[in-house]
Protein backbone atom coordinates (compact mmCIF):
# COMPACT_ATOMS: atom_id res chain seq x y z
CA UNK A 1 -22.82 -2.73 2.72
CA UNK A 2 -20.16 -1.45 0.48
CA UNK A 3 -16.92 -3.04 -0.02
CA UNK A 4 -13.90 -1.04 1.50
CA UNK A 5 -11.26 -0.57 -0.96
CA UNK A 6 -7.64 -1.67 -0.28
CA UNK A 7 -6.48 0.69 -2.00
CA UNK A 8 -7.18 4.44 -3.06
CA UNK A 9 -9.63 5.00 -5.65
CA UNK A 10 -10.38 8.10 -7.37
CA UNK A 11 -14.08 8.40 -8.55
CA UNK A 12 -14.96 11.13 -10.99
CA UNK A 13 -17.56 13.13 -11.02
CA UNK A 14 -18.41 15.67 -14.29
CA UNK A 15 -21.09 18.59 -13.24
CA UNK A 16 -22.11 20.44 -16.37
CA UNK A 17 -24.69 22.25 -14.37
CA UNK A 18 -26.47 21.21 -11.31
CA UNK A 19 -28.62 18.89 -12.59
CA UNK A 20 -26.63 17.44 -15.65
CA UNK A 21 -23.48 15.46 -14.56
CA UNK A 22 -21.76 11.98 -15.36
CA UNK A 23 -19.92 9.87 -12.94
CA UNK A 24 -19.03 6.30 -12.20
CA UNK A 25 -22.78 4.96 -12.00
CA UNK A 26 -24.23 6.50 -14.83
CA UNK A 27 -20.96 4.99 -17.17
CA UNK A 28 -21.35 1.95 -15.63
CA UNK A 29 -25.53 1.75 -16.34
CA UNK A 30 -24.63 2.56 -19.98
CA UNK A 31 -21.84 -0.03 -20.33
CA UNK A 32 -24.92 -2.65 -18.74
CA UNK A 33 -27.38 -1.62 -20.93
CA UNK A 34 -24.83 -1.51 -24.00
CA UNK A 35 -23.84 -5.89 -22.55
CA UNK A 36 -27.68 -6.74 -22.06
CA UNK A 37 -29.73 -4.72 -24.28
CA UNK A 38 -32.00 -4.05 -21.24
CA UNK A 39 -32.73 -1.32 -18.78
CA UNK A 40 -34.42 -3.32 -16.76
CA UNK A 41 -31.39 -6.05 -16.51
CA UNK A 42 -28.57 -3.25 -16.00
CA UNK A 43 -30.74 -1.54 -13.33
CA UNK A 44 -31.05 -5.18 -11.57
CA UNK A 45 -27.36 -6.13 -12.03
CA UNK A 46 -26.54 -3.16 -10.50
CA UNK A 47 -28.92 -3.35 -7.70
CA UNK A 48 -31.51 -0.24 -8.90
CA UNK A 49 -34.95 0.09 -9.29
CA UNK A 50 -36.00 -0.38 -13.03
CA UNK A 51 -37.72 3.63 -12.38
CA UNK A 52 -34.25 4.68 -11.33
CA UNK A 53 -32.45 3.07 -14.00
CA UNK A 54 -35.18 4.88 -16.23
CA UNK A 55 -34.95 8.18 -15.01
CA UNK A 56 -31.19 8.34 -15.19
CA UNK A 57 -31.05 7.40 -18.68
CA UNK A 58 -34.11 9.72 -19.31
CA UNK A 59 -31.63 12.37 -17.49
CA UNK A 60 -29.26 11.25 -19.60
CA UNK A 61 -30.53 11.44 -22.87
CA UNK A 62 -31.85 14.91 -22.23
CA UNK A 63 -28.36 16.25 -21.32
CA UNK A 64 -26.66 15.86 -24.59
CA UNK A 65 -27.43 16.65 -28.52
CA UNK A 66 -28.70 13.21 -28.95
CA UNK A 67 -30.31 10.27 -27.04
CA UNK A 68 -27.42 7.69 -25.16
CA UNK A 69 -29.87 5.06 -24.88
CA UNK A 70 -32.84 3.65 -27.68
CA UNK A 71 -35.75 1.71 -26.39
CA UNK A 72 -38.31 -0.45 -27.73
CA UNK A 73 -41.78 -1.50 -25.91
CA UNK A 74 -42.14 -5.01 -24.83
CA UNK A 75 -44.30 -6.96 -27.02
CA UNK A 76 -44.42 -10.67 -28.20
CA UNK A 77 -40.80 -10.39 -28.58
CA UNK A 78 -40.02 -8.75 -25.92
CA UNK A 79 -38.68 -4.84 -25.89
CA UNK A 80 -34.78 -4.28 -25.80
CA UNK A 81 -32.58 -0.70 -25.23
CA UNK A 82 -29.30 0.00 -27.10
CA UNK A 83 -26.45 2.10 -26.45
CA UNK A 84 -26.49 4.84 -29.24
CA UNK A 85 -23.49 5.97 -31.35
CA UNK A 86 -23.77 9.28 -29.07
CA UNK A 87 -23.55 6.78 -25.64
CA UNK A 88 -20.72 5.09 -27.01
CA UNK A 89 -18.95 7.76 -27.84
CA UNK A 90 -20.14 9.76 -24.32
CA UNK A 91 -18.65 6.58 -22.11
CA UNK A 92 -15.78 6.38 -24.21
CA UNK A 93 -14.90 10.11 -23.55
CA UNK A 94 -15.93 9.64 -19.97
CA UNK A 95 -13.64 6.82 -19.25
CA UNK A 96 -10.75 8.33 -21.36
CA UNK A 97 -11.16 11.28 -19.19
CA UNK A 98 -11.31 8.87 -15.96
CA UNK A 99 -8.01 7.43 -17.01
CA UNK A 100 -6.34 10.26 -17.25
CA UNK A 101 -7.35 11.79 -14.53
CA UNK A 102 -6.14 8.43 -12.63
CA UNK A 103 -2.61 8.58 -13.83
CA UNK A 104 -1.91 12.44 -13.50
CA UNK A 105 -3.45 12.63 -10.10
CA UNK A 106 -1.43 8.81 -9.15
CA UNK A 107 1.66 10.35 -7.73
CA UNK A 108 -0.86 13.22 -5.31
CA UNK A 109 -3.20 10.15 -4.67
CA UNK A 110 0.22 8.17 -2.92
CA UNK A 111 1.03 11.06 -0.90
CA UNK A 112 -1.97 11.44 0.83
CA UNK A 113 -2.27 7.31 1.45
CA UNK A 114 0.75 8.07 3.11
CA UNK A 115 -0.55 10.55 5.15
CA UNK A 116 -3.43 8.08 6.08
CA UNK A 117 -3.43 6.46 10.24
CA UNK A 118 -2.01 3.21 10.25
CA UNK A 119 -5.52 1.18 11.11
CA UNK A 120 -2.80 -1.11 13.26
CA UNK A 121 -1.56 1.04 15.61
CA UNK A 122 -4.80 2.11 17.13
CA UNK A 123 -4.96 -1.30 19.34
């Protein structure tokens, strides 16, 4: 089950076309992949399948000019995947863009907290 946030939290969502987008899980996948050099490991830390994990950085690397994410076959040493130049730089606009969406929208995000039910007063 989810954890409940105690506080507001705006999650971004970027829709280039119906089936190309970037949000919160496919940053955070790259950022895994970029700390473990594995698909296989971010997909687990995260709680995916390793074919999930796969497709979206298959999805991924179709959507832009050049592959996010290189992989190498296992083998006696073992295979590996690396964040490319292009998925650094594609997370780093993403969360840039996440940031600033964060702080313009901050003051719109309070007012509607404040229009929230207080969870106390319905007992």
């Amino acid at each position: 089950m989810p954890s409940i946030p105690t506080e507001p939290k705006l999650r971004l969502r970027l829709y280039f076309s119906p089936d190309e987008m970037i949000g919160p899980g496919k940053a955070e996948l790259l950022e895994r992949i970029s700390r473990t050099g594995s698909i296989a490991a971010a997909g687990r830390e995260m709680g995916m399948s390793y074919k999930r994990a796969w497709q979206l950085v298959e999805t991924m690397n179709a959507m832009f000019r050049d592959p996010v994410v290189v992989s190498t076959r296992g083998g006696p040493r073992g295979g590996g995947a690396q964040v490319t130049d292009m998925g650094l730089k594609v997370l780093s606009e993403y969360r840039a863009l996440e940031s600033k969406a964060r702080s313009a929208g901050a003051e719109h995000v309070g007012q509607l907290a404040s229009l929230l039910n207080d969870p106390k007063s319905d007992t």
